[in-house]
PDB file of N, CA and C in Angstrom:
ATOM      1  N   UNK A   1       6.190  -4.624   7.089  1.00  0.00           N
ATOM      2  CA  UNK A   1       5.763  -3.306   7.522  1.00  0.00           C
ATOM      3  C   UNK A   1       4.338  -3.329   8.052  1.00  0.00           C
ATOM      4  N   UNK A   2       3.249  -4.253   7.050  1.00  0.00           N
ATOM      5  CA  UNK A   2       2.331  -4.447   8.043  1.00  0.00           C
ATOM      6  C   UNK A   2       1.731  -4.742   9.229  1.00  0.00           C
ATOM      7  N   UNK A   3       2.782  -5.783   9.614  1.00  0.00           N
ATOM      8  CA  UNK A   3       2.704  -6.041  11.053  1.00  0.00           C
ATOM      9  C   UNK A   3       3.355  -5.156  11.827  1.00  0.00           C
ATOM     10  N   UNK A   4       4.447  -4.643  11.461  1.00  0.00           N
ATOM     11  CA  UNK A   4       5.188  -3.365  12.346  1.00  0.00           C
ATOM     12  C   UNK A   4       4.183  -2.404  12.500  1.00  0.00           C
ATOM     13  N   UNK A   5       3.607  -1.915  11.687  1.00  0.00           N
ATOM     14  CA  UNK A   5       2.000  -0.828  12.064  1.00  0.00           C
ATOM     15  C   UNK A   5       1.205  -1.641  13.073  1.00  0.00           C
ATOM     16  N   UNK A   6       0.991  -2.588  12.825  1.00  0.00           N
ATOM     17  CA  UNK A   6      -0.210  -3.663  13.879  1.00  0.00           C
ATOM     18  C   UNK A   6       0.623  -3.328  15.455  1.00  0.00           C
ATOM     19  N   UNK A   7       1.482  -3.670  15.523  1.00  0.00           N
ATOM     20  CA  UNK A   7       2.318  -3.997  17.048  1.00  0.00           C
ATOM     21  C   UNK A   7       2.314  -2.061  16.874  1.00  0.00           C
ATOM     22  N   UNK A   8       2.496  -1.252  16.331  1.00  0.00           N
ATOM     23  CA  UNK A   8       2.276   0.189  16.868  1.00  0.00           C
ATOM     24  C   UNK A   8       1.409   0.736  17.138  1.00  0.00           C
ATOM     25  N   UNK A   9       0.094   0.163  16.460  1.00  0.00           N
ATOM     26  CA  UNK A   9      -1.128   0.697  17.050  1.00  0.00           C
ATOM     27  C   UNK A   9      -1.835   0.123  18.102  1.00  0.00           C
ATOM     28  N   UNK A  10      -0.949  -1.236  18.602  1.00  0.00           N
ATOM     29  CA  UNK A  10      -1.651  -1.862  19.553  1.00  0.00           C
ATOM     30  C   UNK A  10      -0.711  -1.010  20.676  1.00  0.00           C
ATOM     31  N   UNK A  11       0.364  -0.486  20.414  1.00  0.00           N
ATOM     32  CA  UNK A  11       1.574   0.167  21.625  1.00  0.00           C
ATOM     33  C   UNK A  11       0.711   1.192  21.736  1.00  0.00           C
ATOM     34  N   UNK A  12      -0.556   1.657  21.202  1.00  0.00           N
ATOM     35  CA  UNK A  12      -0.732   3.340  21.105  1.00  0.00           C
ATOM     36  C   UNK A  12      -0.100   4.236  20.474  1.00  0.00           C
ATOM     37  N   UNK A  13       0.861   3.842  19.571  1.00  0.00           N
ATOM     38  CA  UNK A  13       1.622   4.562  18.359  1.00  0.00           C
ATOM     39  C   UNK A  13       1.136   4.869  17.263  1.00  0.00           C
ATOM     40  N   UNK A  14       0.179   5.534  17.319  1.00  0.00           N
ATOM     41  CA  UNK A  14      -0.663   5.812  15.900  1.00  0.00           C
ATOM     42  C   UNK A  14      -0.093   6.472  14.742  1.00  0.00           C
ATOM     43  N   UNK A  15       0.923   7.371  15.134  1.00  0.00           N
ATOM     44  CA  UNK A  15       1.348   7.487  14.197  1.00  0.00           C
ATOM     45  C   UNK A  15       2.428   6.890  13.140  1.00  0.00           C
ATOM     46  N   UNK A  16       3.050   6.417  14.322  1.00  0.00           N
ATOM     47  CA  UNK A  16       4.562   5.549  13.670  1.00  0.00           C
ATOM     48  C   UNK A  16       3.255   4.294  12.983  1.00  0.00           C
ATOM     49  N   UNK A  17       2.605   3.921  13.660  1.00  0.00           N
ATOM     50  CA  UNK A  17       1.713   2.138  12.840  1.00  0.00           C
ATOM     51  C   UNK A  17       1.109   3.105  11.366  1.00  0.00           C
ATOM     52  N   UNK A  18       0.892   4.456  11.342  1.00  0.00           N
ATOM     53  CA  UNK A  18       0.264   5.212  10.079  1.00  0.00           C
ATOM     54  C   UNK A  18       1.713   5.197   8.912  1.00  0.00           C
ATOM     55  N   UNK A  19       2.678   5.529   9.267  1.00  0.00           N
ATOM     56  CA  UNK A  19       3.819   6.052   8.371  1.00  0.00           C
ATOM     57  C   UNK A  19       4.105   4.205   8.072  1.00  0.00           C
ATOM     58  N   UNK A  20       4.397   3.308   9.055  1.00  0.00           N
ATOM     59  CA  UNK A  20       4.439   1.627   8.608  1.00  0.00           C
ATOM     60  C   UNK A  20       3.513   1.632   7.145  1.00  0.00           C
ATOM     61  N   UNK A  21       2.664   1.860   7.919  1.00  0.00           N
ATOM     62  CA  UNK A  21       1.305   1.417   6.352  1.00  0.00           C
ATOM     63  C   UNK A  21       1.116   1.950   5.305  1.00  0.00           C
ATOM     64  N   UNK A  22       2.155   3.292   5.700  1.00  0.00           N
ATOM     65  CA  UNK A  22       1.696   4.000   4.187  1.00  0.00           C
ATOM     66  C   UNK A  22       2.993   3.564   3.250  1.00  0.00           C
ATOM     67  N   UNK A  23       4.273   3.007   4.145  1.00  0.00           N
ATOM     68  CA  UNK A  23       5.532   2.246   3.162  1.00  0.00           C
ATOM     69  C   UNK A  23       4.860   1.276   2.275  1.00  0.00           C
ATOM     70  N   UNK A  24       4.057   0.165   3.371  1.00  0.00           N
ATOM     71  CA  UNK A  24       3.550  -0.595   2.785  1.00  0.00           C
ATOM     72  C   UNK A  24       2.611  -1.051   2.143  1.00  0.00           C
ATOM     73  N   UNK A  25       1.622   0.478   2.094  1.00  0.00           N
ATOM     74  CA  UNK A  25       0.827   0.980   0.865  1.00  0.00           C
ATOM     75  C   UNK A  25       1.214   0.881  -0.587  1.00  0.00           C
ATOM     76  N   UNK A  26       2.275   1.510  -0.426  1.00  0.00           N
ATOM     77  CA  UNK A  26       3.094   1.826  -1.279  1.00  0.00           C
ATOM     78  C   UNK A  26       4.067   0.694  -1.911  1.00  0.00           C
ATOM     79  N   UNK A  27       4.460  -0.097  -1.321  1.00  0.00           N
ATOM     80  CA  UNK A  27       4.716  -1.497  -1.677  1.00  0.00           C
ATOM     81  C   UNK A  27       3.479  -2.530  -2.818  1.00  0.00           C
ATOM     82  N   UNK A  28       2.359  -2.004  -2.641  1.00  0.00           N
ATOM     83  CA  UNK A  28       1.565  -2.901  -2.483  1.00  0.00           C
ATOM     84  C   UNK A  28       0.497  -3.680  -2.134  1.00  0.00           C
ATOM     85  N   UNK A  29       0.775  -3.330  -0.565  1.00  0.00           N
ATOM     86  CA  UNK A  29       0.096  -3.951  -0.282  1.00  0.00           C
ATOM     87  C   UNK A  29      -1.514  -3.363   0.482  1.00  0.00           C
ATOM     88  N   UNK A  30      -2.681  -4.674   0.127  1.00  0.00           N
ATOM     89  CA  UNK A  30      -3.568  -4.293   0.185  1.00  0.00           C
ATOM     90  C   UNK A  30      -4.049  -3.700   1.378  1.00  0.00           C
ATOM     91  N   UNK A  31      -4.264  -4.428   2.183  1.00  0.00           N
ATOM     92  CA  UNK A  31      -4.099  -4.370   3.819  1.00  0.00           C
ATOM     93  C   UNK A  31      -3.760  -3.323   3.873  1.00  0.00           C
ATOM     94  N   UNK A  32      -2.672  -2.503   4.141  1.00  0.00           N
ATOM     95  CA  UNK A  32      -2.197  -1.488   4.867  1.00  0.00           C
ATOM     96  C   UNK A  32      -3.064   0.157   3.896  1.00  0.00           C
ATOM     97  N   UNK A  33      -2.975  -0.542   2.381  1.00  0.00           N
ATOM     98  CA  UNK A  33      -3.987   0.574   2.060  1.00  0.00           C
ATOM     99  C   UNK A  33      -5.474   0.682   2.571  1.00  0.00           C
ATOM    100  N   UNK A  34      -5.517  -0.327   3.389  1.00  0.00           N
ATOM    101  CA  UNK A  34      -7.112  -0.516   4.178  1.00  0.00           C
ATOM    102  C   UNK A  34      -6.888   0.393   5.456  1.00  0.00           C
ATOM    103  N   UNK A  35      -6.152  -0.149   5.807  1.00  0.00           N
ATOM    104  CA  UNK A  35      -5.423   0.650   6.486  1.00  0.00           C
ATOM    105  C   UNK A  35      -5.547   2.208   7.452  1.00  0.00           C
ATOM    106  N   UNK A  36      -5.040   2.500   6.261  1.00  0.00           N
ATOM    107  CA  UNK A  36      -4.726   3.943   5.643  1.00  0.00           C
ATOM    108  C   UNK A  36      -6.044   4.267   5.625  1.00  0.00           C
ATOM    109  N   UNK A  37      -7.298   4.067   4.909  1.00  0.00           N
ATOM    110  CA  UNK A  37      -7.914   4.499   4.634  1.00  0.00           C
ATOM    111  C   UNK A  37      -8.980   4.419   6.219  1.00  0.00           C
ATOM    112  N   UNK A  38      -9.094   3.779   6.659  1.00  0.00           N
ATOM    113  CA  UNK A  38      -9.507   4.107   8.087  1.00  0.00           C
ATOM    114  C   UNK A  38      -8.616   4.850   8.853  1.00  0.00           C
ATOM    115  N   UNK A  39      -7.577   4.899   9.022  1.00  0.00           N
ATOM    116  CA  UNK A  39      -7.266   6.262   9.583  1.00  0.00           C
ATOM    117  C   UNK A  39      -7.298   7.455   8.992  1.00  0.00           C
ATOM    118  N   UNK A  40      -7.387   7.862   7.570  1.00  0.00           N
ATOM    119  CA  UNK A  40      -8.276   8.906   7.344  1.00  0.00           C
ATOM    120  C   UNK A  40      -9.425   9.197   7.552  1.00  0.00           C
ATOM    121  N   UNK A  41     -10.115   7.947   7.674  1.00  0.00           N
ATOM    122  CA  UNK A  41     -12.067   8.355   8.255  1.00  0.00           C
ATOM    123  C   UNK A  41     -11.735   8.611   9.517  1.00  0.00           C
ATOM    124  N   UNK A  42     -10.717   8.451  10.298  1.00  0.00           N
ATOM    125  CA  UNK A  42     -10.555   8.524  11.932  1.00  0.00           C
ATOM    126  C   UNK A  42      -9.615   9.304  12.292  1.00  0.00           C
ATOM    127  N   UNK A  43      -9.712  10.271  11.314  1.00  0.00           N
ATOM    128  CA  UNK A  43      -8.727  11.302  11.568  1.00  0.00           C
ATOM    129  C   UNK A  43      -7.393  11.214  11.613  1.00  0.00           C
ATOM    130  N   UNK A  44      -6.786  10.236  11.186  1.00  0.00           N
ATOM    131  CA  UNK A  44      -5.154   9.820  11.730  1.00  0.00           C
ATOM    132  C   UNK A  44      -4.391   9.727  10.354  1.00  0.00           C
ATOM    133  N   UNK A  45      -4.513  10.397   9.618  1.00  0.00           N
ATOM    134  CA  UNK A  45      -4.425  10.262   8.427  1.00  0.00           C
ATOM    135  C   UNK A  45      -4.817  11.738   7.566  1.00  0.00           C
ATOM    136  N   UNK A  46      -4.124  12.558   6.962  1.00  0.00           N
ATOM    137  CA  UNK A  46      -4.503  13.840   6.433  1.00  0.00           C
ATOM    138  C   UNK A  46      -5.249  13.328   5.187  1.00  0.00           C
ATOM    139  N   UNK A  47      -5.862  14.087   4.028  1.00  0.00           N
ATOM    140  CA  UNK A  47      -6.691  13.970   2.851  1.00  0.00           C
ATOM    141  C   UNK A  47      -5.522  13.587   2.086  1.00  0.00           C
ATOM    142  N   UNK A  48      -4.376  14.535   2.230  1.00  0.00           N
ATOM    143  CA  UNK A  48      -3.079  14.078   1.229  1.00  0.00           C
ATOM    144  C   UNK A  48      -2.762  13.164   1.166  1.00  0.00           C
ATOM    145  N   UNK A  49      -2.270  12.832   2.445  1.00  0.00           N
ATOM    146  CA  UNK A  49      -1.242  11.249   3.099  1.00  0.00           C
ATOM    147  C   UNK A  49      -2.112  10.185   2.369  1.00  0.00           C
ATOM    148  N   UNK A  50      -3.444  10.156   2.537  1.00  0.00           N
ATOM    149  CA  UNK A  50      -4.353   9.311   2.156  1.00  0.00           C
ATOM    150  C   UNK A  50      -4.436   8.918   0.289  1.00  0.00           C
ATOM    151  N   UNK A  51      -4.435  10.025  -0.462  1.00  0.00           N
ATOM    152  CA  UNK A  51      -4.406  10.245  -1.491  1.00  0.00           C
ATOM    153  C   UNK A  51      -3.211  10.024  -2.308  1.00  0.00           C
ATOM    154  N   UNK A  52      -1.954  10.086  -1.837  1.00  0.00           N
ATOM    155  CA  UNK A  52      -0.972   9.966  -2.120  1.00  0.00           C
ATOM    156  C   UNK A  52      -0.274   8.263  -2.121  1.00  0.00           C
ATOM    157  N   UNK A  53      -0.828   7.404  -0.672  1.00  0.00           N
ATOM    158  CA  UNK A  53      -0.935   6.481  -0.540  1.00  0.00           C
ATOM    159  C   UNK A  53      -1.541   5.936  -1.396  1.00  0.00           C
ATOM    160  N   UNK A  54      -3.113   5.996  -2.208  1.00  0.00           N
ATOM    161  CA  UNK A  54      -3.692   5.522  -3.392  1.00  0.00           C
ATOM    162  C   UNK A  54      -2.841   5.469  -4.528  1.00  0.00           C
ATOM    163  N   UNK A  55      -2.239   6.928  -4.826  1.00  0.00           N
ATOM    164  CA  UNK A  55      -1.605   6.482  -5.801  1.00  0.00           C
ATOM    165  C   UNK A  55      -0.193   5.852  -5.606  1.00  0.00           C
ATOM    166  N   UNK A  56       0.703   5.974  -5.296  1.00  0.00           N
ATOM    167  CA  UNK A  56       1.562   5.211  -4.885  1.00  0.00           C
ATOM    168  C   UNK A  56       1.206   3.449  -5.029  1.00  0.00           C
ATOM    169  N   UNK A  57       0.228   3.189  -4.292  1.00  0.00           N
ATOM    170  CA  UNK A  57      -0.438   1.549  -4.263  1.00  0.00           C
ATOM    171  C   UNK A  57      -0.816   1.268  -5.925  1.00  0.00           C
ATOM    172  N   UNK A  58      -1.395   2.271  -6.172  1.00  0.00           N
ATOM    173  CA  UNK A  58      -1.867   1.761  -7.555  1.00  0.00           C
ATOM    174  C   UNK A  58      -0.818   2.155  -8.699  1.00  0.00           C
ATOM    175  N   UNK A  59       0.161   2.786  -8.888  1.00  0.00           N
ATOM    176  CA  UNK A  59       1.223   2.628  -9.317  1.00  0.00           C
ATOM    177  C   UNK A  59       1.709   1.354  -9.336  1.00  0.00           C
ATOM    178  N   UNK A  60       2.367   0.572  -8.266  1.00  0.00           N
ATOM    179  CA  UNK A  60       2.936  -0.353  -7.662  1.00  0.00           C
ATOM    180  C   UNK A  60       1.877  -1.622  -8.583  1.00  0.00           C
ATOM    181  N   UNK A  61       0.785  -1.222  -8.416  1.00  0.00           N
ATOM    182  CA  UNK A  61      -0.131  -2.369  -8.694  1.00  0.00           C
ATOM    183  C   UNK A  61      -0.047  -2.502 -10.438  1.00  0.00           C
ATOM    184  N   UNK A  62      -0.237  -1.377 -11.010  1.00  0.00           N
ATOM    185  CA  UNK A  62      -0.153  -0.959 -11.937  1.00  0.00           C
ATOM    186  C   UNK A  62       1.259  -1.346 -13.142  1.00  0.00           C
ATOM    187  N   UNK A  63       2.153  -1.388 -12.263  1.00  0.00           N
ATOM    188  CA  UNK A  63       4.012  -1.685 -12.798  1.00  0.00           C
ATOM    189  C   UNK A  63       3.655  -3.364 -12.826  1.00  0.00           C
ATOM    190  N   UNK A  64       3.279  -3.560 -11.051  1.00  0.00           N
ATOM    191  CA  UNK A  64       3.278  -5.101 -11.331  1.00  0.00           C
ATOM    192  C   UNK A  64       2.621  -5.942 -12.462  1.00  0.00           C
ATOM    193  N   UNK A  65       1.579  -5.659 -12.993  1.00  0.00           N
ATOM    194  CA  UNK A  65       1.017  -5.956 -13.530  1.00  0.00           C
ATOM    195  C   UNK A  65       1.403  -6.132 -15.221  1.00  0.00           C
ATOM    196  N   UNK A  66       1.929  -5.049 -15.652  1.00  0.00           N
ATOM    197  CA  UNK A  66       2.321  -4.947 -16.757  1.00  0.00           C
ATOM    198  C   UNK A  66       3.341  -5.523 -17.109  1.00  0.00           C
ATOM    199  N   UNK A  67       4.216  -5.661 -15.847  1.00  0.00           N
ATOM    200  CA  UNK A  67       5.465  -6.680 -16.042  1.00  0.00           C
ATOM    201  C   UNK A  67       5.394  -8.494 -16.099  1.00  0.00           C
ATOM    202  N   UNK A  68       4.066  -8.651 -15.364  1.00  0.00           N
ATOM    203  CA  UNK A  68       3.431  -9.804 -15.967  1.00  0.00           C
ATOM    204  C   UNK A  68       3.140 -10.029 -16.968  1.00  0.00           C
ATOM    205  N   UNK A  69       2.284  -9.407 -17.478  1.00  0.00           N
ATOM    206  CA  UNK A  69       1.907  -9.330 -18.945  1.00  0.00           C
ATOM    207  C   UNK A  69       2.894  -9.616 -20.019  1.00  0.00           C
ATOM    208  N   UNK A  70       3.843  -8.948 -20.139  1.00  0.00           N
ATOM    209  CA  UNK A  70       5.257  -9.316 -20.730  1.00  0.00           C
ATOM    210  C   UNK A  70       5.590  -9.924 -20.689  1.00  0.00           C
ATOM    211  N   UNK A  71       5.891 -10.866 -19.482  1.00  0.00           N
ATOM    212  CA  UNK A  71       6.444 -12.629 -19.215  1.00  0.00           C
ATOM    213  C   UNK A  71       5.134 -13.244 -19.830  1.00  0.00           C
ATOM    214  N   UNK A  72       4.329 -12.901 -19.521  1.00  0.00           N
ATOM    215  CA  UNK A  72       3.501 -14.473 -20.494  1.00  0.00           C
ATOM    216  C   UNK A  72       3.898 -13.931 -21.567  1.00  0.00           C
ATOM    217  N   UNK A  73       3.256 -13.058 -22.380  1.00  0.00           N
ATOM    218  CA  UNK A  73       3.816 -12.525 -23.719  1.00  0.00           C
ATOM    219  C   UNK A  73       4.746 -13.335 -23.901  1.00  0.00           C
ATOM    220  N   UNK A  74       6.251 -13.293 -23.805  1.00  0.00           N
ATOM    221  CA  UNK A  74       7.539 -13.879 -23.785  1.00  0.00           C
ATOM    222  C   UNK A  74       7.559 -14.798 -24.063  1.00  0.00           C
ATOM    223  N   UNK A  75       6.879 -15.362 -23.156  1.00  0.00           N
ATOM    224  CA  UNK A  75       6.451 -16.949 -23.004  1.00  0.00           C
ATOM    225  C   UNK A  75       5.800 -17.930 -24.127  1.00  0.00           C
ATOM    226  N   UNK A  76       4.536 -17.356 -23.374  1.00  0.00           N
ATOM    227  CA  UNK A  76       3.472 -17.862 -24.293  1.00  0.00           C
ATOM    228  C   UNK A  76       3.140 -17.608 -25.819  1.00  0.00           C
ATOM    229  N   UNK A  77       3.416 -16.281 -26.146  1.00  0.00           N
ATOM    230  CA  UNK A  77       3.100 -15.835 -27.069  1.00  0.00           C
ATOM    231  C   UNK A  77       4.015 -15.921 -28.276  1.00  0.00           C
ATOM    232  N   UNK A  78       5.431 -16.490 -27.874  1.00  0.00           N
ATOM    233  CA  UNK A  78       6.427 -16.114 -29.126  1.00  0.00           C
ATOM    234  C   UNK A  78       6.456 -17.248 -29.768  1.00  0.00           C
ATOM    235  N   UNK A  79       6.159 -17.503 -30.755  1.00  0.00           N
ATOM    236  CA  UNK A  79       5.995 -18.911 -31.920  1.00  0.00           C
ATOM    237  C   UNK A  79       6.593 -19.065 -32.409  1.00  0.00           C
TER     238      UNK A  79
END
């Protein structure tokens, strides 16, 4: 999805390369929440869309994380 935003904003598709990045905000990934966040300083991007994208990313980041934690746990930790 990140690169699908890249090839839309280079077409002049600002918005379709905005809705790409905010999937893949939301996925995850870092990049596109960079993203995101310059097209809210550049207007291409509402306060919401922007905000919503944060959390969404940090959710995502947030799940991943904890589900790591558990596999080592699992792992490492059971004696």
């Amino acid at each position: 999805r990140y690169y699908l935003g890249k090839f839309e904003w280079h077409g002049g598709n600002k918005s379709l390369a905005m809705k790409h990045w905010q999937i893949s905000a939301a996925a995850g990934h870092d990049g596109s929440l960079h993203r995101i966040k310059e097209g809210f300083m550049n207007g291409f991007v509402t306060k919401d869309e922007y905000a919503h994208a944060l959390r969404a990313h940090q959710k995502v980041r947030n799940d991943a994380q904890s589900e790591e934690r558990e596999r080592y746990a699992a792992i490492h930790l059971s004696g």
